[in-house]
Protein backbone atom coordinates (compact mmCIF):
# COMPACT_ATOMS: atom_id res chain seq x y z
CA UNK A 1 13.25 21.51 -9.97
CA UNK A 2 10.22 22.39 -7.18
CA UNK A 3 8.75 24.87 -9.89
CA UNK A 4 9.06 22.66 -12.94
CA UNK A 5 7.31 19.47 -10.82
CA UNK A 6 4.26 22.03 -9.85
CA UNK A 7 3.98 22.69 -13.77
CA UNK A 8 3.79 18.82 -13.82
CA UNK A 9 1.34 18.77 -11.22
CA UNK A 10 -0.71 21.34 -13.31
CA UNK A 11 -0.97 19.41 -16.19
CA UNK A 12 2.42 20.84 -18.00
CA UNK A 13 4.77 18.47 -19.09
CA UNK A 14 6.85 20.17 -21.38
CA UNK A 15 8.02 23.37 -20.76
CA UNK A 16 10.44 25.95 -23.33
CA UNK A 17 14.00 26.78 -22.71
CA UNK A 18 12.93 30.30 -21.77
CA UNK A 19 10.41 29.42 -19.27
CA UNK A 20 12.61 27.49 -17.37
CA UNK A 21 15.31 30.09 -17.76
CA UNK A 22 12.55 32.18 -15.41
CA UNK A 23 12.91 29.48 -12.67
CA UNK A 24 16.31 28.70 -12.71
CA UNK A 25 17.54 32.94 -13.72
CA UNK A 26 19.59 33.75 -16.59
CA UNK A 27 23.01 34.61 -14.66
CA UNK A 28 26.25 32.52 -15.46
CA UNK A 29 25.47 30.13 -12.55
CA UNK A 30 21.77 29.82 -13.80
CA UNK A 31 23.07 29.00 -17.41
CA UNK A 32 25.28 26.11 -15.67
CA UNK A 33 22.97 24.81 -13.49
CA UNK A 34 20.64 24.46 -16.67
CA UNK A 35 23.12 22.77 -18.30
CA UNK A 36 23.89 20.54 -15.68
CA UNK A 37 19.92 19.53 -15.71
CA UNK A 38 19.74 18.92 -19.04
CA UNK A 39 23.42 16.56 -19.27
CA UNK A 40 22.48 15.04 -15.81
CA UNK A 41 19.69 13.78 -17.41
CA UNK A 42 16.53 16.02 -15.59
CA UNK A 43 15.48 17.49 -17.98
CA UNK A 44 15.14 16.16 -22.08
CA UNK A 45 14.61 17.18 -25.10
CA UNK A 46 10.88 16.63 -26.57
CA UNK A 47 11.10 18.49 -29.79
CA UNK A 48 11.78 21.80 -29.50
CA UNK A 49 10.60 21.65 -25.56
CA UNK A 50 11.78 19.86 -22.33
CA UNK A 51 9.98 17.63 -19.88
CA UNK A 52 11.05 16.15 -17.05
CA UNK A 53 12.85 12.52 -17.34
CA UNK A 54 10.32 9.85 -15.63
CA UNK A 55 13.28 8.54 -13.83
CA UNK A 56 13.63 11.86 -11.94
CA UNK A 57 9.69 12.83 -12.06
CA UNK A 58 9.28 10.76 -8.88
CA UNK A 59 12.36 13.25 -7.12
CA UNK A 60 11.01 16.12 -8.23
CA UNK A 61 7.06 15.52 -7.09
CA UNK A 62 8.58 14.27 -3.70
CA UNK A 63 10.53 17.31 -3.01
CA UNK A 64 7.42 19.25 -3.87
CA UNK A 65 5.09 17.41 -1.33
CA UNK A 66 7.85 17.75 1.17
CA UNK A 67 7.53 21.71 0.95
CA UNK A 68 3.56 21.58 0.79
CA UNK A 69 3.72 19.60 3.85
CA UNK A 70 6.22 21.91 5.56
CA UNK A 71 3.82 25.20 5.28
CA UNK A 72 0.69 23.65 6.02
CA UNK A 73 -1.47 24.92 8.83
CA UNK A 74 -0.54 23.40 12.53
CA UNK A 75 -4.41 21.99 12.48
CA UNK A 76 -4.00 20.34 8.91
CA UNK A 77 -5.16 16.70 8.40
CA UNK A 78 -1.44 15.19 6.90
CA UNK A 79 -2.65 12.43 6.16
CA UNK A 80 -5.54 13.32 4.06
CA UNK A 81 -3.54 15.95 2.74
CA UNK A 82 -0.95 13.67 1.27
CA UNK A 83 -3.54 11.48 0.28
CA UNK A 84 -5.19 13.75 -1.84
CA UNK A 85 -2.02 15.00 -2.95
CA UNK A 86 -1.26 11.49 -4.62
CA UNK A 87 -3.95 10.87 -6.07
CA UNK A 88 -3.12 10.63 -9.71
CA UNK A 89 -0.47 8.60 -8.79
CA UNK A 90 -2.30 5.97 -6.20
CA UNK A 91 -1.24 2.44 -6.87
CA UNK A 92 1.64 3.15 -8.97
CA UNK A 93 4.79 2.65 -8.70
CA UNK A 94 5.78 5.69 -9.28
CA UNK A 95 3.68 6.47 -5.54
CA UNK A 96 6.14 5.04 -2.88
CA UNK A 97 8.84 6.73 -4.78
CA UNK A 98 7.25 10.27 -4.49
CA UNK A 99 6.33 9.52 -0.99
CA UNK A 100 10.19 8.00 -0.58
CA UNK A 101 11.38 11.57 -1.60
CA UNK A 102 8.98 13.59 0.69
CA UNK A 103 10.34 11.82 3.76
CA UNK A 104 13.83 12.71 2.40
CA UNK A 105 12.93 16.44 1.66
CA UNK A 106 11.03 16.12 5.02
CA UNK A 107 14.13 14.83 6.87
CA UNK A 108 16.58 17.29 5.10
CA UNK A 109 14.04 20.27 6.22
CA UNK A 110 14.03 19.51 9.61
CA UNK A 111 10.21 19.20 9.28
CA UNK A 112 8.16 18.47 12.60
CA UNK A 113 8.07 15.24 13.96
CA UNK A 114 4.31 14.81 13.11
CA UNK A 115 4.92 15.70 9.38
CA UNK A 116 7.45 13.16 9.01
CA UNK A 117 5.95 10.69 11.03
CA UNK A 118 2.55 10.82 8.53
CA UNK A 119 5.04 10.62 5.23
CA UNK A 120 6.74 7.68 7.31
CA UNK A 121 3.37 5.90 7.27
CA UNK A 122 1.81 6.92 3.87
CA UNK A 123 5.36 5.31 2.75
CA UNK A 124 4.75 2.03 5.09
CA UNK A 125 1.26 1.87 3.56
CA UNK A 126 2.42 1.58 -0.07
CA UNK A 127 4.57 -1.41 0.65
CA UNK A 128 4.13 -4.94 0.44
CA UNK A 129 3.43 -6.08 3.71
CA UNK A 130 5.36 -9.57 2.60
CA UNK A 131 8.73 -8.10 1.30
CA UNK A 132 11.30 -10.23 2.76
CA UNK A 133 12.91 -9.29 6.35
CA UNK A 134 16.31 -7.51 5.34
CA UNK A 135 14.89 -6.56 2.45
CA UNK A 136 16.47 -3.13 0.94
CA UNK A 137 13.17 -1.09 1.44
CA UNK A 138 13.55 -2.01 5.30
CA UNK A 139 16.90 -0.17 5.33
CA UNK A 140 15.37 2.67 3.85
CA UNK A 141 12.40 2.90 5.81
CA UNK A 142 14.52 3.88 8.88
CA UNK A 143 17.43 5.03 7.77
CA UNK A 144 16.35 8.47 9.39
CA UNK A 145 16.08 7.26 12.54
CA UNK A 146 19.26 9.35 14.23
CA UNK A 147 17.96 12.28 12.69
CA UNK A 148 14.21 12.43 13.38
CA UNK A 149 13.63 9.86 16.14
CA UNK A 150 10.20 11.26 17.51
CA UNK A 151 9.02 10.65 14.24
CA UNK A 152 9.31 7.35 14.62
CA UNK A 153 7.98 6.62 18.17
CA UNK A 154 4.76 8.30 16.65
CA UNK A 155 4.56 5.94 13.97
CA UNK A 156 5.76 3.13 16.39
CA UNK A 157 2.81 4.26 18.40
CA UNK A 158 0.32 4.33 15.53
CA UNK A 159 1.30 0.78 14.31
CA UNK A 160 0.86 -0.74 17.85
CA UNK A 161 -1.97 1.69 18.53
CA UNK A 162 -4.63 1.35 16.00
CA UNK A 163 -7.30 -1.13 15.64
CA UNK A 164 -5.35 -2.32 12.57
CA UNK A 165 -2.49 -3.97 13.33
CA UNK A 166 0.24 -4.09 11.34
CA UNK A 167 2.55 -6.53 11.81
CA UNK A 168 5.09 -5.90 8.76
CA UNK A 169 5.57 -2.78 9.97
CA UNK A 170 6.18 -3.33 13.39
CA UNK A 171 8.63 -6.08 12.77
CA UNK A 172 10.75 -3.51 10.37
CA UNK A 173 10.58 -0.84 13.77
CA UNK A 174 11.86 -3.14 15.78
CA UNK A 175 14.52 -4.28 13.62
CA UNK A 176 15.26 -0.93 12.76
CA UNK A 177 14.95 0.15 16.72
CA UNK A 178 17.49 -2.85 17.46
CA UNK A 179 20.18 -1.50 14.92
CA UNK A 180 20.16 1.87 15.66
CA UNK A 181 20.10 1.45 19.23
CA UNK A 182 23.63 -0.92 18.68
CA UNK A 183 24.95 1.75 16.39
CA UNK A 184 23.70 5.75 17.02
CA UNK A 185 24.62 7.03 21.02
CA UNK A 186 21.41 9.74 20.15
CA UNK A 187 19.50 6.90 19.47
CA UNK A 188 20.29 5.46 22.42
CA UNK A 189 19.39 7.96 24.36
CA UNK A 190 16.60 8.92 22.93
CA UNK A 191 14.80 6.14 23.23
CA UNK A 192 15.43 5.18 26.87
CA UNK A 193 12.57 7.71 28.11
CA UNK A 194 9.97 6.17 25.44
CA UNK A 195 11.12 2.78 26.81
CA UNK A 196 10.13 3.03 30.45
CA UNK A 197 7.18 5.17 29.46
CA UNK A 198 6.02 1.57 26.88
CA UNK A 199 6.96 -0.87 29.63
């Protein structure tokens, strides 16, 4: 899926049954898991080709950024990084849902605080600051909380840190801060330390 979405990113959007046969391998399992892209609905049929489906382009460029982000350099500016990494896709929708997948393939990697925390806020930064408290893209945002909870003092530190506030965001933190905290014991004590270090 990573090596047909850097194709994509290289200006390929259809690709033969053979080439992807050389990503995927032409073992039993390979043939299967082939199949299973193209009746799942990855992968159709232009013509005699196959391209990605749209509805799982967004999954497949997320993933991707999620393992470029994961082997870059200790000293790498993220954010620019991702930035520049979106940029044919900047004000689309199609962005937040590419940056929506890197935190997952982030998360799921066990990537560093830090590179989360930056995919955290490029994903904060292509919402609309008025969606609706509750709203479902709220849930999302830290639904990773147990699992990565450094990443999200740093970005609780950016939001209350920089010169430009950002008071959507920090209203979804704190809700998302008050739930977890009533519902995940790591949570809980987690974020004891960062308390009495903000107060």
């Amino acid at each position: 899926f990573r090596s047909i979405a850097e194709k994509y990113r290289d200006g390929v959007q259809q690709l033969a049954k053979s080439q992807i046969e050389e990503y995927i391998g032409f073992d039993a399992d390979s043939r299967d898991a082939f199949r299973d892209l193209t009746t799942g609905g990855v992968l159709e049929r232009d013509g005699a080709r196959w391209a990605v489906s749209e509805a799982r382009l967004p999954m497949a460029l997320g993933l991707l950024l999620g393992d470029e982000l994961s082997t870059a350099p200790a000293d790498a500016n993220l954010k620019e990084k991702i930035a520049k990494w979106l940029e044919p896709h900047t004000g689309s929708d199609m962005e937040a849902l590419i940056i929506e997948y890197a935190v997952l393939a982030s998360v799921a990697q066990r990537a560093t605080p830090t590179i989360i925390a930056n995919v955290l806020q490029a994903w904060i930064d292509t919402q609309n600051p008025r969606s609706p408290a509750g709203s479902p893209i709220e849930r999302r945002l830290t639904a990773y909380m147990p699992q990565c909870l450094d990443a999200y003092v740093e970005v609780a530190r950016s939001v209350w840190g920089s010169a430009k506030d950002h008071p959507w965001a920090q209203e979804v933190l704190i809700r998302g801060f008050s739930f977890w905290v009533q519902n995940s014991q790591p949570v809980v004590q987690g974020i004891m330390p960062v308390l009495e270090e903000w107060l």
